[in-house]
Protein backbone atom coordinates (compact mmCIF):
# COMPACT_ATOMS: atom_id res chain seq x y z
CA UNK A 1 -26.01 24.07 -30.67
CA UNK A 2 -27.48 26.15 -27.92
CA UNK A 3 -24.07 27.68 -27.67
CA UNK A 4 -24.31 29.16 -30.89
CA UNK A 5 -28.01 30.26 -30.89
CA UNK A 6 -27.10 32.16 -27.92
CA UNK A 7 -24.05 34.09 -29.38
CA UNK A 8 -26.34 34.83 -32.30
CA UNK A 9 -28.46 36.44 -29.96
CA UNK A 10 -25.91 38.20 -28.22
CA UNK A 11 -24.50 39.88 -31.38
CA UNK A 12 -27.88 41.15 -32.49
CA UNK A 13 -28.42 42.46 -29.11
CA UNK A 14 -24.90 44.23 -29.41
CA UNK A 15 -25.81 45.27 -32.27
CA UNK A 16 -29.67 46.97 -31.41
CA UNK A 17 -28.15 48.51 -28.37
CA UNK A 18 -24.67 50.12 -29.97
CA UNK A 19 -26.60 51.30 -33.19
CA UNK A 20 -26.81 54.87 -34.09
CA UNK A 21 -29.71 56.49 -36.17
CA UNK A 22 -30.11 60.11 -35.93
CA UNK A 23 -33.57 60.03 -37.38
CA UNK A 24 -35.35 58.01 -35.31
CA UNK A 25 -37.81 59.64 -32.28
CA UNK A 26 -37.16 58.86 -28.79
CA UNK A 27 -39.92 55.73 -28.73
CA UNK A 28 -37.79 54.57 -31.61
CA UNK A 29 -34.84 54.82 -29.66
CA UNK A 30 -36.10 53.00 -26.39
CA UNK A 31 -37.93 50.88 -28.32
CA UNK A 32 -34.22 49.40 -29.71
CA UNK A 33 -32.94 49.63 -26.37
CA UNK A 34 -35.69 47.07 -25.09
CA UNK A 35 -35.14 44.90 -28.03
CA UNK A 36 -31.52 44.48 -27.55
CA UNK A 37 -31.85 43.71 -23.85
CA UNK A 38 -34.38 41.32 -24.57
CA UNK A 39 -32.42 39.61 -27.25
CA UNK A 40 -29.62 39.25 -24.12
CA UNK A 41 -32.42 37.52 -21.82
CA UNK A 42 -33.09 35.01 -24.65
CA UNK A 43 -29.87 34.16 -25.10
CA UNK A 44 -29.20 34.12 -21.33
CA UNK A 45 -32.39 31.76 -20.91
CA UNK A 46 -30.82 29.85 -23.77
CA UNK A 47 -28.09 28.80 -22.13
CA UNK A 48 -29.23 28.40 -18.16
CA UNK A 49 -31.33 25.53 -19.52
CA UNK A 50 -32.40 23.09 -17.24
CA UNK A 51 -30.91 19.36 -17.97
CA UNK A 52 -33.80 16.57 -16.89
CA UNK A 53 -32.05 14.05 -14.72
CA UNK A 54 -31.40 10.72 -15.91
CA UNK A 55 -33.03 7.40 -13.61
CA UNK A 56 -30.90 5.07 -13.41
CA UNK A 57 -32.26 1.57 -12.87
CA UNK A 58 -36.25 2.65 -13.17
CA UNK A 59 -38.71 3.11 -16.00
């Protein structure tokens, strides 16, 4: 499941940073850049996940 929560975020990411608008402003423009390589950080925190460690033989 966190497998495909990441790709999700990958292809919007891909998507943000790949996109063309010719009307948008340069703040517009950066602004889509961050938000793309943010959306790659989430899905890269996603899936580097910590697992808890299972005790065996305690409570």
């Amino acid at each position: 499941m966190k497998w495909l929560i990441a790709s999700l975020f990958i292809l919007i990411g891909s998507f943000l940073l790949f996109l063309t608008i010719d009307n948008m402003g340069n703040i517009g423009h950066m602004i889509k850049i961050f938000t793309g390589i943010g959306c790659f950080f989430i899905a890269g925190s996603i899936v580097n996940g910590k697992k808890k460690k299972k005790i065996r033989g305690g409570d």
